[in-house]
C-alpha atoms as a PDB file:
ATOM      1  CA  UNK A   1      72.175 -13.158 -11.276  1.00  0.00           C
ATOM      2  CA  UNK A   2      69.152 -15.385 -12.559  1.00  0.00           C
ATOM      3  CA  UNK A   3      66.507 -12.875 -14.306  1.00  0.00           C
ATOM      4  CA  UNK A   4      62.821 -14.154 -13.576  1.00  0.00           C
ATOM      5  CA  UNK A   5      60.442 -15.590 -16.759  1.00  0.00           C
ATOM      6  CA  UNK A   6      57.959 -12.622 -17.520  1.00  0.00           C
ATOM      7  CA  UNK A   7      55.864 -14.960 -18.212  1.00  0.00           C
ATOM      8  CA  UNK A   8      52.791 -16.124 -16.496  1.00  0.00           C
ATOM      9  CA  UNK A   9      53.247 -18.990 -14.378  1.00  0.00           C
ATOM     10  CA  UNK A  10      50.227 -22.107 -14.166  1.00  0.00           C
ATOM     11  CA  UNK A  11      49.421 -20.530 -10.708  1.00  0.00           C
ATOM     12  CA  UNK A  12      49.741 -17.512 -11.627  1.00  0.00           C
ATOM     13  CA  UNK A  13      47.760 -17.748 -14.097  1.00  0.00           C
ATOM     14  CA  UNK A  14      44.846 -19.726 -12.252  1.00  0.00           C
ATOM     15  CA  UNK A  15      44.699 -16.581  -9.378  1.00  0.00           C
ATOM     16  CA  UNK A  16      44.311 -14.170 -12.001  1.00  0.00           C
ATOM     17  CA  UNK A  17      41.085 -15.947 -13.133  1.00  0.00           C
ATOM     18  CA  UNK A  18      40.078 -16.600  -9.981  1.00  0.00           C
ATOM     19  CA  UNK A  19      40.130 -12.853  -9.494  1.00  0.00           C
ATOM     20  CA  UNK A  20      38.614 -11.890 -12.263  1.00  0.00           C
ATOM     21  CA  UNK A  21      35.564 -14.231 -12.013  1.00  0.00           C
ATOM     22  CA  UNK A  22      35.145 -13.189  -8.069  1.00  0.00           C
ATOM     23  CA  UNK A  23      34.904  -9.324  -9.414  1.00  0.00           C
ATOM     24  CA  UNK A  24      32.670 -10.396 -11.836  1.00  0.00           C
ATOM     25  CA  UNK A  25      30.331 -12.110  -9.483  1.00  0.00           C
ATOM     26  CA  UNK A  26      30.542  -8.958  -7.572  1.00  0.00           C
ATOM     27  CA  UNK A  27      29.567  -6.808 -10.067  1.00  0.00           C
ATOM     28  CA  UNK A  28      27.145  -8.691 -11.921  1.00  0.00           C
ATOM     29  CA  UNK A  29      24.192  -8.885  -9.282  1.00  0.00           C
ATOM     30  CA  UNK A  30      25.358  -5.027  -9.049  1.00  0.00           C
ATOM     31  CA  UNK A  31      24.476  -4.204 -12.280  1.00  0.00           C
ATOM     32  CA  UNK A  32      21.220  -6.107 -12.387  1.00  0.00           C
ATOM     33  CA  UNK A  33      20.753  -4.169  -9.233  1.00  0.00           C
ATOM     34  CA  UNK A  34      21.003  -0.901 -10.948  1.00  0.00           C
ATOM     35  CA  UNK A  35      19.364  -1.420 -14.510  1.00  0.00           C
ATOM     36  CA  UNK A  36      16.111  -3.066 -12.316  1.00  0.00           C
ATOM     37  CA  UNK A  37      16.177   0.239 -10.195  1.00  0.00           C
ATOM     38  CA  UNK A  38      16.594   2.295 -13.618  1.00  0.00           C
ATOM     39  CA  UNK A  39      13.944   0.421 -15.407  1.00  0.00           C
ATOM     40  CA  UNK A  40      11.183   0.627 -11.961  1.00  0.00           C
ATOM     41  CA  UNK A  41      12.177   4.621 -11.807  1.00  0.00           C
ATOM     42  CA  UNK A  42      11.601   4.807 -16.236  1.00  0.00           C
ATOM     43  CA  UNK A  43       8.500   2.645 -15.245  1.00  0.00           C
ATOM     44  CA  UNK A  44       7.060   4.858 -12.294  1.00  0.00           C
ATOM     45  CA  UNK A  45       7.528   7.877 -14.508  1.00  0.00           C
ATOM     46  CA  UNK A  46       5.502   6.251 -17.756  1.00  0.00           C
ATOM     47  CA  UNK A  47       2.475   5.507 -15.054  1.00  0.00           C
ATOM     48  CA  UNK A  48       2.661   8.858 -13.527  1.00  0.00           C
ATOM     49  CA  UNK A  49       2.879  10.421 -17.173  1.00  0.00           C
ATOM     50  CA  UNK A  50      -0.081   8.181 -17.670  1.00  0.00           C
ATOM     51  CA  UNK A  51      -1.975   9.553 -15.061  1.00  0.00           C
ATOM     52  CA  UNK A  52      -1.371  13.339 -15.286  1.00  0.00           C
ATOM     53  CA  UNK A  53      -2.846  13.301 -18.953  1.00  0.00           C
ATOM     54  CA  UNK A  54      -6.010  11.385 -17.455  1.00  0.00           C
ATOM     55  CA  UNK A  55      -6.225  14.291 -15.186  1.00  0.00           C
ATOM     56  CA  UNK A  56      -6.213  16.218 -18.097  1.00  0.00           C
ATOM     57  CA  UNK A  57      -9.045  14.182 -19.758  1.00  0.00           C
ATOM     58  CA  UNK A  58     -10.996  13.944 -16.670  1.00  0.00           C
ATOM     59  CA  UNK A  59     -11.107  18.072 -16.394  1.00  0.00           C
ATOM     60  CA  UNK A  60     -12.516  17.744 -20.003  1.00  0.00           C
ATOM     61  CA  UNK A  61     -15.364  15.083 -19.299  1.00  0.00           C
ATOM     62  CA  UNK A  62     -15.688  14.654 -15.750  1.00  0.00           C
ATOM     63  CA  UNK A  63     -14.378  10.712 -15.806  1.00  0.00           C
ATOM     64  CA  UNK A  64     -12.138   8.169 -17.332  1.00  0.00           C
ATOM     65  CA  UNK A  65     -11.354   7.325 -20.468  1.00  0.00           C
ATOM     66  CA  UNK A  66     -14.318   4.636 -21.038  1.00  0.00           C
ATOM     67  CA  UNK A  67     -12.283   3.275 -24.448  1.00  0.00           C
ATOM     68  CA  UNK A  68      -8.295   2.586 -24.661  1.00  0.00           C
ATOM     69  CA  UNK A  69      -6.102   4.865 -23.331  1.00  0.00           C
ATOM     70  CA  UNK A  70      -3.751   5.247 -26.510  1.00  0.00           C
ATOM     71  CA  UNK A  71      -7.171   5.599 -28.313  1.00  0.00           C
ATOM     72  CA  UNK A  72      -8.364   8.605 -26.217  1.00  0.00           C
ATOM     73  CA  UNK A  73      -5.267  10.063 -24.831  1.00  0.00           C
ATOM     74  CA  UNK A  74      -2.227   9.895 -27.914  1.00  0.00           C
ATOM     75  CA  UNK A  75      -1.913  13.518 -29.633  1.00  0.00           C
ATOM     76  CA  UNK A  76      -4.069  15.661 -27.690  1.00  0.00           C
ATOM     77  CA  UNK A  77      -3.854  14.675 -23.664  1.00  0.00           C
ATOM     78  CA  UNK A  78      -0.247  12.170 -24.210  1.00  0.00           C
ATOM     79  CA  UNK A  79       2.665  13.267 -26.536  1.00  0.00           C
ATOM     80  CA  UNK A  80       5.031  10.471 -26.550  1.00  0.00           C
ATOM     81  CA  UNK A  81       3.857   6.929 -28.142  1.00  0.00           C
ATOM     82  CA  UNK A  82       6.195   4.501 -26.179  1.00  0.00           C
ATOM     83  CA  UNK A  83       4.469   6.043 -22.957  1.00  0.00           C
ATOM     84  CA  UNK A  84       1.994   3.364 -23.134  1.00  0.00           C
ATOM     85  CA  UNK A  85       3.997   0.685 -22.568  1.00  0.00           C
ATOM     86  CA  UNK A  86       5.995  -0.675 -19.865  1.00  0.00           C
ATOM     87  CA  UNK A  87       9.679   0.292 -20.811  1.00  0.00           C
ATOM     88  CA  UNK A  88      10.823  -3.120 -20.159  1.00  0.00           C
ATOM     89  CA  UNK A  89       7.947  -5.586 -20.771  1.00  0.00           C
ATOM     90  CA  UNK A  90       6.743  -3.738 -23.667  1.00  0.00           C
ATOM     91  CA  UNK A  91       3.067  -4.840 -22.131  1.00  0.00           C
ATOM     92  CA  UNK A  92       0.713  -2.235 -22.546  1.00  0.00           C
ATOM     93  CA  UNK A  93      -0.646  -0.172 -20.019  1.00  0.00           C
ATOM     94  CA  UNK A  94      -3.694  -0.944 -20.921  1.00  0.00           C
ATOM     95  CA  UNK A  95      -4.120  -4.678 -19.984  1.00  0.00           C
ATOM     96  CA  UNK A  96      -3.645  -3.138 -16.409  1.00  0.00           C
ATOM     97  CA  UNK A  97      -6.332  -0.020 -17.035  1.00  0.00           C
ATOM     98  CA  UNK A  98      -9.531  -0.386 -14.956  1.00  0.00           C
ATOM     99  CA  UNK A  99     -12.028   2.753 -16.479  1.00  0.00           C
ATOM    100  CA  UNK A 100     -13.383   3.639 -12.921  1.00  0.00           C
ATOM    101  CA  UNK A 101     -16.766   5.731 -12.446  1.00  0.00           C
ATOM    102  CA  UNK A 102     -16.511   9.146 -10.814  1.00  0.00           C
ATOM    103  CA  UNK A 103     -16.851   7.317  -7.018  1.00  0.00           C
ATOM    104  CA  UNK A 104     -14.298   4.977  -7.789  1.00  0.00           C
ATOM    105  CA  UNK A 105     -11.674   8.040  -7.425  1.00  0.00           C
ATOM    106  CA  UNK A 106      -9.756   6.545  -4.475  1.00  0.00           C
ATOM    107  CA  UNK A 107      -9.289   2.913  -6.423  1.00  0.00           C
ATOM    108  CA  UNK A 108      -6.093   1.244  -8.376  1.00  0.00           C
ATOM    109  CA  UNK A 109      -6.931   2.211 -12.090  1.00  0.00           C
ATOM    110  CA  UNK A 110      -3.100   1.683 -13.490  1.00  0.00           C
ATOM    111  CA  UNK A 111      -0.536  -0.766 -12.609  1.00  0.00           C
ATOM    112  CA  UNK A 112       2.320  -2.477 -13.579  1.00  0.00           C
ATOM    113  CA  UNK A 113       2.874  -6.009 -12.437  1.00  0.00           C
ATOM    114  CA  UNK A 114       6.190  -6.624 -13.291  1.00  0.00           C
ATOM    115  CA  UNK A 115       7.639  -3.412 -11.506  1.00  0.00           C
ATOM    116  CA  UNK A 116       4.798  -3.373  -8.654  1.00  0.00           C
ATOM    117  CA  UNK A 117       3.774  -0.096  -9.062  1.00  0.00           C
ATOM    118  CA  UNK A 118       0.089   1.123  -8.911  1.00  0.00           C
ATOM    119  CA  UNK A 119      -1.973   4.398  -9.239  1.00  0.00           C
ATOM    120  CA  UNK A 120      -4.653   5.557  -7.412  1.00  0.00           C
ATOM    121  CA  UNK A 121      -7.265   8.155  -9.285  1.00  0.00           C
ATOM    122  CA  UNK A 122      -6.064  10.448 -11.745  1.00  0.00           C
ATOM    123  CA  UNK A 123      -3.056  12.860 -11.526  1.00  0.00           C
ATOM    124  CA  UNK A 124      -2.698  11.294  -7.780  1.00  0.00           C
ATOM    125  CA  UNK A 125       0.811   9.703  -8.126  1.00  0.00           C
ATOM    126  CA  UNK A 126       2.452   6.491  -8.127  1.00  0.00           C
ATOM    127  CA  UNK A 127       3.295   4.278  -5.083  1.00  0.00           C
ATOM    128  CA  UNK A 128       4.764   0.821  -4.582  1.00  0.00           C
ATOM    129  CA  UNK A 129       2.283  -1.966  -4.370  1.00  0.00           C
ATOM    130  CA  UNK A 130       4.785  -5.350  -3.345  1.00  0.00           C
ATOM    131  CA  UNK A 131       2.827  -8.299  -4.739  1.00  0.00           C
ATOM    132  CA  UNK A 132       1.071 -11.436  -3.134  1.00  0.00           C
ATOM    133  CA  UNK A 133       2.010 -14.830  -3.717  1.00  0.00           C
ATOM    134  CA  UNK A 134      -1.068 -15.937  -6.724  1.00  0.00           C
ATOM    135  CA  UNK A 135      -1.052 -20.238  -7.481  1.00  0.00           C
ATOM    136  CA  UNK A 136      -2.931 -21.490 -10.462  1.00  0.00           C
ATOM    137  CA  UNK A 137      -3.497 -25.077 -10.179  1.00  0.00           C
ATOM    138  CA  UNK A 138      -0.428 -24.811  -7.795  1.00  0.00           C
ATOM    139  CA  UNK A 139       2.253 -23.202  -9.835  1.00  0.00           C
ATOM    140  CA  UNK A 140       3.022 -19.244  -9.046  1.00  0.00           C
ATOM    141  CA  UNK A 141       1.756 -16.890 -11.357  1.00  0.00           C
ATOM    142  CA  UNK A 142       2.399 -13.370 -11.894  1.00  0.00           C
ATOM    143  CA  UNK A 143       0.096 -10.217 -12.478  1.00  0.00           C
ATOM    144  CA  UNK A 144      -0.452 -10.079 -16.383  1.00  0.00           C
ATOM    145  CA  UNK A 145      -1.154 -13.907 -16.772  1.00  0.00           C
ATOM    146  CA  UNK A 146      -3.507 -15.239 -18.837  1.00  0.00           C
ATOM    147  CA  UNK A 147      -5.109 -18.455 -17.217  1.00  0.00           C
ATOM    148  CA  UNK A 148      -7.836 -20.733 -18.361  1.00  0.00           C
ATOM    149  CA  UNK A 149     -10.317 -23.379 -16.477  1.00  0.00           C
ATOM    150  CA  UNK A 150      -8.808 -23.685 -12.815  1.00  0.00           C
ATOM    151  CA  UNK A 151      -7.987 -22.489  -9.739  1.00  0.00           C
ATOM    152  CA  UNK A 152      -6.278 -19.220  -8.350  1.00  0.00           C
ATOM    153  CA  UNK A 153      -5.115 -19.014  -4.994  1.00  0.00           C
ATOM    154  CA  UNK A 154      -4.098 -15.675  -3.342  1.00  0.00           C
ATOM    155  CA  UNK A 155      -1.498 -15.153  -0.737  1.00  0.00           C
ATOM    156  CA  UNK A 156      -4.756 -14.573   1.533  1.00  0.00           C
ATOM    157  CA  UNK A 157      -6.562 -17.123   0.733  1.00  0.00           C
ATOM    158  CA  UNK A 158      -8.756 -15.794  -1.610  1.00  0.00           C
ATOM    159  CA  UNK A 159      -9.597 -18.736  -4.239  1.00  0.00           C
ATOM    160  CA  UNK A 160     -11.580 -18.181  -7.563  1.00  0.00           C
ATOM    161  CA  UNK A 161     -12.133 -21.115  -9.617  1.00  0.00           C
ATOM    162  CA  UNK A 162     -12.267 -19.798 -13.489  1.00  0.00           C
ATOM    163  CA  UNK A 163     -14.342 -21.419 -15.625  1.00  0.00           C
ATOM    164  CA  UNK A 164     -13.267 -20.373 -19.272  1.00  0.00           C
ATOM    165  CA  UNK A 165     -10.580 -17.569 -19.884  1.00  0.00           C
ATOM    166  CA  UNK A 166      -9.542 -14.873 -16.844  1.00  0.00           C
ATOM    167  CA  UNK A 167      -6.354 -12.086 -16.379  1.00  0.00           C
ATOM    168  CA  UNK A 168      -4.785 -11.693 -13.392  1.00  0.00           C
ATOM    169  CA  UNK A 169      -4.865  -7.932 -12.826  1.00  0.00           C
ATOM    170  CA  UNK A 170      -2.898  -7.569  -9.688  1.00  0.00           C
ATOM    171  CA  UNK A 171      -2.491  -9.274  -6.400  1.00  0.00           C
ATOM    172  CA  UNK A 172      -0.761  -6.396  -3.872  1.00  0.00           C
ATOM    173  CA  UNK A 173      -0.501  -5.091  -0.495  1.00  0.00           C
ATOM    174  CA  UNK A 174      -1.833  -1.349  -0.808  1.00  0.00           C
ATOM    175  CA  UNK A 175      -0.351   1.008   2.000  1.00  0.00           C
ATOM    176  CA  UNK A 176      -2.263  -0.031   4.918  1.00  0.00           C
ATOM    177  CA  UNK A 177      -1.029  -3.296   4.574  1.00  0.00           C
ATOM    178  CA  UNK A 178      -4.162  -5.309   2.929  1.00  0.00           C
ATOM    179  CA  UNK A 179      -3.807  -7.487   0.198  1.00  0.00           C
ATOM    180  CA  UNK A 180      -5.714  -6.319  -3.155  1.00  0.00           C
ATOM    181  CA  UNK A 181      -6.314  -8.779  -5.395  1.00  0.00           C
ATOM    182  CA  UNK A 182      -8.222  -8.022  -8.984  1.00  0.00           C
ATOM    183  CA  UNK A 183      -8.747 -10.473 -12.037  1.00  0.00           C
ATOM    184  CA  UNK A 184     -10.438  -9.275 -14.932  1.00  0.00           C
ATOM    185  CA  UNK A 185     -12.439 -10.838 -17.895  1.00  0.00           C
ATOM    186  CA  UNK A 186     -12.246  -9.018 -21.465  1.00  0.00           C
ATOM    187  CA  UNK A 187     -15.151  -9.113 -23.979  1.00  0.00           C
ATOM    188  CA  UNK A 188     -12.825 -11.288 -26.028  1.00  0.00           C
ATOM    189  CA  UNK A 189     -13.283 -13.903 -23.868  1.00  0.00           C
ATOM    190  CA  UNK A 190     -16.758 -14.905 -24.540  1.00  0.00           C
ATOM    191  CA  UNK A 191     -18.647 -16.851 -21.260  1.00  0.00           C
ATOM    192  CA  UNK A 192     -16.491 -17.079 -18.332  1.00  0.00           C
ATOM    193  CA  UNK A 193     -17.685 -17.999 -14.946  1.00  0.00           C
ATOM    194  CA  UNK A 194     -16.047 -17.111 -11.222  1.00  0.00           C
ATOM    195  CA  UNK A 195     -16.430 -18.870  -8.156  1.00  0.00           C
ATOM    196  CA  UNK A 196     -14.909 -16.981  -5.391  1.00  0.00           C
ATOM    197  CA  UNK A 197     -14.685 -17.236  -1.717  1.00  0.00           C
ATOM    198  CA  UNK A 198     -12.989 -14.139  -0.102  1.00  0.00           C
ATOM    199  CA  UNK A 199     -12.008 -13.953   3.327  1.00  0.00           C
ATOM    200  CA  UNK A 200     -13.087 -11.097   6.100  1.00  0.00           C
ATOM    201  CA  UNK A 201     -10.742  -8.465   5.837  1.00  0.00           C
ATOM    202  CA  UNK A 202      -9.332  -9.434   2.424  1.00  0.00           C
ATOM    203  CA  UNK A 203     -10.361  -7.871  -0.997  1.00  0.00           C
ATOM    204  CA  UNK A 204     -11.160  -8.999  -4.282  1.00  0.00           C
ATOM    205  CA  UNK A 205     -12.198  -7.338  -7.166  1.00  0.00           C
ATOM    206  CA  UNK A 206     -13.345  -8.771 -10.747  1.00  0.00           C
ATOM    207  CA  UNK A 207     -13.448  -5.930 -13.541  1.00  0.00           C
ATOM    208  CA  UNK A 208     -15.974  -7.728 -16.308  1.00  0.00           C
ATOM    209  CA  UNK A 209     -17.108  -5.616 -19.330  1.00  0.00           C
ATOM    210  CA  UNK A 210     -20.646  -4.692 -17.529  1.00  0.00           C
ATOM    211  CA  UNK A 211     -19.454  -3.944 -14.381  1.00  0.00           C
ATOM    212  CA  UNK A 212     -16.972  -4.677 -11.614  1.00  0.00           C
ATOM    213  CA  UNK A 213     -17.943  -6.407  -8.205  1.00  0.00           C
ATOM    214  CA  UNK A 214     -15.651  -5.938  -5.460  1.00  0.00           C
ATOM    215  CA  UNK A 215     -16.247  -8.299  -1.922  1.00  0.00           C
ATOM    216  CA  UNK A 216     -14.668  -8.445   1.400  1.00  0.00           C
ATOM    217  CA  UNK A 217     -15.712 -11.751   3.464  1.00  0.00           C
ATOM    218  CA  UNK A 218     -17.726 -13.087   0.648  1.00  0.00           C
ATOM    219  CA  UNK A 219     -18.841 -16.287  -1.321  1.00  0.00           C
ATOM    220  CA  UNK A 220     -20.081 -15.427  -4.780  1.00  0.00           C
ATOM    221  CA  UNK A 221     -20.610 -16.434  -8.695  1.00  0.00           C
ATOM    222  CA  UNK A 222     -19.854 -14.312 -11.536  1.00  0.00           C
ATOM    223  CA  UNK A 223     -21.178 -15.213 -14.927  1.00  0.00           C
ATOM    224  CA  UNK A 224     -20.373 -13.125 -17.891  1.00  0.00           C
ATOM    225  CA  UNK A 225     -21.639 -13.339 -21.783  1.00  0.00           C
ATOM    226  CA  UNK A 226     -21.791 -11.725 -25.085  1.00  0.00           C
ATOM    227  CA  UNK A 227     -25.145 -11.321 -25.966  1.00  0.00           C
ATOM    228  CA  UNK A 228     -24.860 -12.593 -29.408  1.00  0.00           C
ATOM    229  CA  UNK A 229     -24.461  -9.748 -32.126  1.00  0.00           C
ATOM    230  CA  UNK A 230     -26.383  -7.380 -30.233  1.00  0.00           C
ATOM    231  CA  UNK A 231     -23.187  -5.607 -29.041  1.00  0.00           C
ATOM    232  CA  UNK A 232     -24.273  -5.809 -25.525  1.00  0.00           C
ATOM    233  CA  UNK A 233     -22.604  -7.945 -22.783  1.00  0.00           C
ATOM    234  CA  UNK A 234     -24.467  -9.128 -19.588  1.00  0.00           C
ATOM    235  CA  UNK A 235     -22.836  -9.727 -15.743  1.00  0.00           C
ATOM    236  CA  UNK A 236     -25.228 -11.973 -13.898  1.00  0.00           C
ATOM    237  CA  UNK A 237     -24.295 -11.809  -9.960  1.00  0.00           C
ATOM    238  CA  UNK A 238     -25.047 -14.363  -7.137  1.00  0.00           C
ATOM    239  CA  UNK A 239     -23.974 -13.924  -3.733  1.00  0.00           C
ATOM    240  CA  UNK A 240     -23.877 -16.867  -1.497  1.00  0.00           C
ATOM    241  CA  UNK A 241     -22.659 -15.594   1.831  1.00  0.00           C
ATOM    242  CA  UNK A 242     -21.668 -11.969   3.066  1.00  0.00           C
ATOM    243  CA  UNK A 243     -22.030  -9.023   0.455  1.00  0.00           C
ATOM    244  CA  UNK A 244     -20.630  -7.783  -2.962  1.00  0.00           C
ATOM    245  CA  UNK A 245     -20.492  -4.434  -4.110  1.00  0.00           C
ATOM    246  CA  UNK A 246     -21.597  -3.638  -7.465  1.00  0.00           C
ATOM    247  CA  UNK A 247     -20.773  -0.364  -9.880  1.00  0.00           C
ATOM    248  CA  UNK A 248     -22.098  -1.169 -12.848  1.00  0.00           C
ATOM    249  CA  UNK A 249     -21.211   0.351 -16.745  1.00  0.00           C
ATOM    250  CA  UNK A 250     -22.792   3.607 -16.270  1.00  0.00           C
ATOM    251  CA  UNK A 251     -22.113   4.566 -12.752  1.00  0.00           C
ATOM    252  CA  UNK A 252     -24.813   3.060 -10.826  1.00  0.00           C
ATOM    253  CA  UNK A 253     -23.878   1.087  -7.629  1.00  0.00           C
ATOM    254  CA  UNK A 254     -25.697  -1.727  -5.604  1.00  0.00           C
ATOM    255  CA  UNK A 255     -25.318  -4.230  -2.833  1.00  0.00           C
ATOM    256  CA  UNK A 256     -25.862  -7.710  -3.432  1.00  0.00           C
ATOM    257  CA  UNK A 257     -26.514 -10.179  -0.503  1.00  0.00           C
ATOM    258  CA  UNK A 258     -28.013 -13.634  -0.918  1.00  0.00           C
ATOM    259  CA  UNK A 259     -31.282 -12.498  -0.136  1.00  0.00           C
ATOM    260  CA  UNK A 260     -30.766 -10.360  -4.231  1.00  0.00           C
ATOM    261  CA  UNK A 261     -30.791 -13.652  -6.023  1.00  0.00           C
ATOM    262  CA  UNK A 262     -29.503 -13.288  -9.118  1.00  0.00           C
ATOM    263  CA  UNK A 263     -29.060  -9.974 -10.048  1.00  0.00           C
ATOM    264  CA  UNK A 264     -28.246  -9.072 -14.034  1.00  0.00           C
ATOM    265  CA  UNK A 265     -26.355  -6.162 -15.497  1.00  0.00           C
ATOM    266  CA  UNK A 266     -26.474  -5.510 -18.991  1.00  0.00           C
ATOM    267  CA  UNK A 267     -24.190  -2.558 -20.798  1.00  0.00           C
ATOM    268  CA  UNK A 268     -22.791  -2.055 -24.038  1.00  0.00           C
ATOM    269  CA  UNK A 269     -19.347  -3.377 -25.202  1.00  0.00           C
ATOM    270  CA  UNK A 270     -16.575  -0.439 -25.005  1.00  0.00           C
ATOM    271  CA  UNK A 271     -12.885  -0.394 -26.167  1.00  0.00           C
ATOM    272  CA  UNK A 272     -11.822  -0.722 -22.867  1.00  0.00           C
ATOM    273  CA  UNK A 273     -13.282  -3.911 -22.329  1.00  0.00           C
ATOM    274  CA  UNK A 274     -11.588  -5.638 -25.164  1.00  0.00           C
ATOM    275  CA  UNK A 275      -8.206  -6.488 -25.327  1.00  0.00           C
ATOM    276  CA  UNK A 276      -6.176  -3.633 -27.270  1.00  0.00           C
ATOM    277  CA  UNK A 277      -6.093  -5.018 -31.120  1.00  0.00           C
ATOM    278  CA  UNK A 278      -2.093  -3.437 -31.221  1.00  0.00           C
ATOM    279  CA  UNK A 279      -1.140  -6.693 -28.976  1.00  0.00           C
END
């Protein structure tokens, strides 16, 4: 009686690798699956961490942190160091920190771009925020992006054309479904001018270091400027069509319409306007 070869055969040989590299493909999109999931959750935590030990600030001093958040919250309000920083990007929370006024309770003042997750007013949790489709000059970009001299297009047709430097914030559907879309300018910067048209029923917000104008079915201009070394930077506001809502530095708020003119707001440079010096 013949005995069989214990060894492998060609064909053999070629199934077994054709095996192996089908489980793989199985269980590599599986594991990607997972570790995303596990980084969002470690992500969602860091924000609502984030948020609790505002609420803890904002019981103190009756508002947000006006400076950066490691600056004002590490030690006494936020124990752990890595808690400012995405767990997986390693960006800073702060690049996505908007220092609201007391009214602006109900508004996005943390998010994370990359794991599109937002927060709404101190201590009031974390909830997804799936982003918008954002074109500069054409080719996607994501929330976080530094862009210079061009054009943004959001998934609603929101455009801003961006004289000089701008970050894009966020561009997300909140929970009723409307797409929020935020760019912001930091002291660092220097003059930067926006041109946006926004669309009824859409929103757009620009956070500049004097004060943030939000519109809804609006055509306006944004200038912003350091006022040489007098450590005060100006907005200057023009609203073409439709209306802009204004909150300026210190809490005071304003409609603008194109019967305003030009309206200028003047405030003093803070921490939180200026990109953290740690980056």
């Amino acid at each position: 009686m013949m005995k069989r070869d214990a060894r492998f055969t060609l064909l053999e040989l070629v199934v077994a690798i054709g095996i192996i590299a089908l489980l793989v493909g199985i269980l590599v999109p599986v594991v990607g699956t997972v570790r995303e999931k596990s980084q969002k959750t470690a992500c969602a935590s860091s924000i609502r961490s984030l948020s609790m030990s505002v609420q803890l600030y904002w019981n103190d001093f009756g508002t947000y942190p006006s400076g950066w958040l490691r600056q004002n919250l590490f030690g006494q309000y936020h124990d752990s160091a890595e808690g400012f920083d995405c767990p997986s990007t390693k960006k800073p929370y702060e690049l996505f920190y908007v220092p609201r006024t007391p009214t602006g309770l109900d508004r996005v003042f943390l998010s994370c771009a990359r794991h599109q997750l937002a927060a709404a007013g101190p201590g009031k949790g974390v909830r997804p925020a799936p982003a918008g489709e954002v074109l500069f000059n054409g080719v996607p970009v994501v929330g976080g992006a530094t862009i210079e001299d061009g054009p943004i297009t959001f998934e609603d047709g929101t455009t801003v054309t961006v004289n000089g430097k701008a970050f894009v914030l966020a561009s997300f559907y909140t929970e009723i479904h409307r797409l929020y879309n935020a760019m912001r300018v930091f002291v660092d910067y220097d003059k930067v001018t926006l041109n946006a048209t926004v669309p009824v029923g859409s929103s757009f917000e620009a956070i500049v270091p004097a004060a943030t104008i939000t519109a809804s079915g609006a055509t306006l201009q944004i200038k912003t400027d350091v006022l040489g070394a007098s450590g005060k930077v100006n907005a200057k506001i023009k609203v073409t069509a439709g209306v802009a809502d204004v909150t300026t530095w210190n809490g005071e708020g304003m409609s603008v319409t194109p019967a305003s003119g030009q309206v200028t707001v003047i405030g003093p440079v803070t921490d939180a306007h200026r990109l953290p010096p740690w980056l």
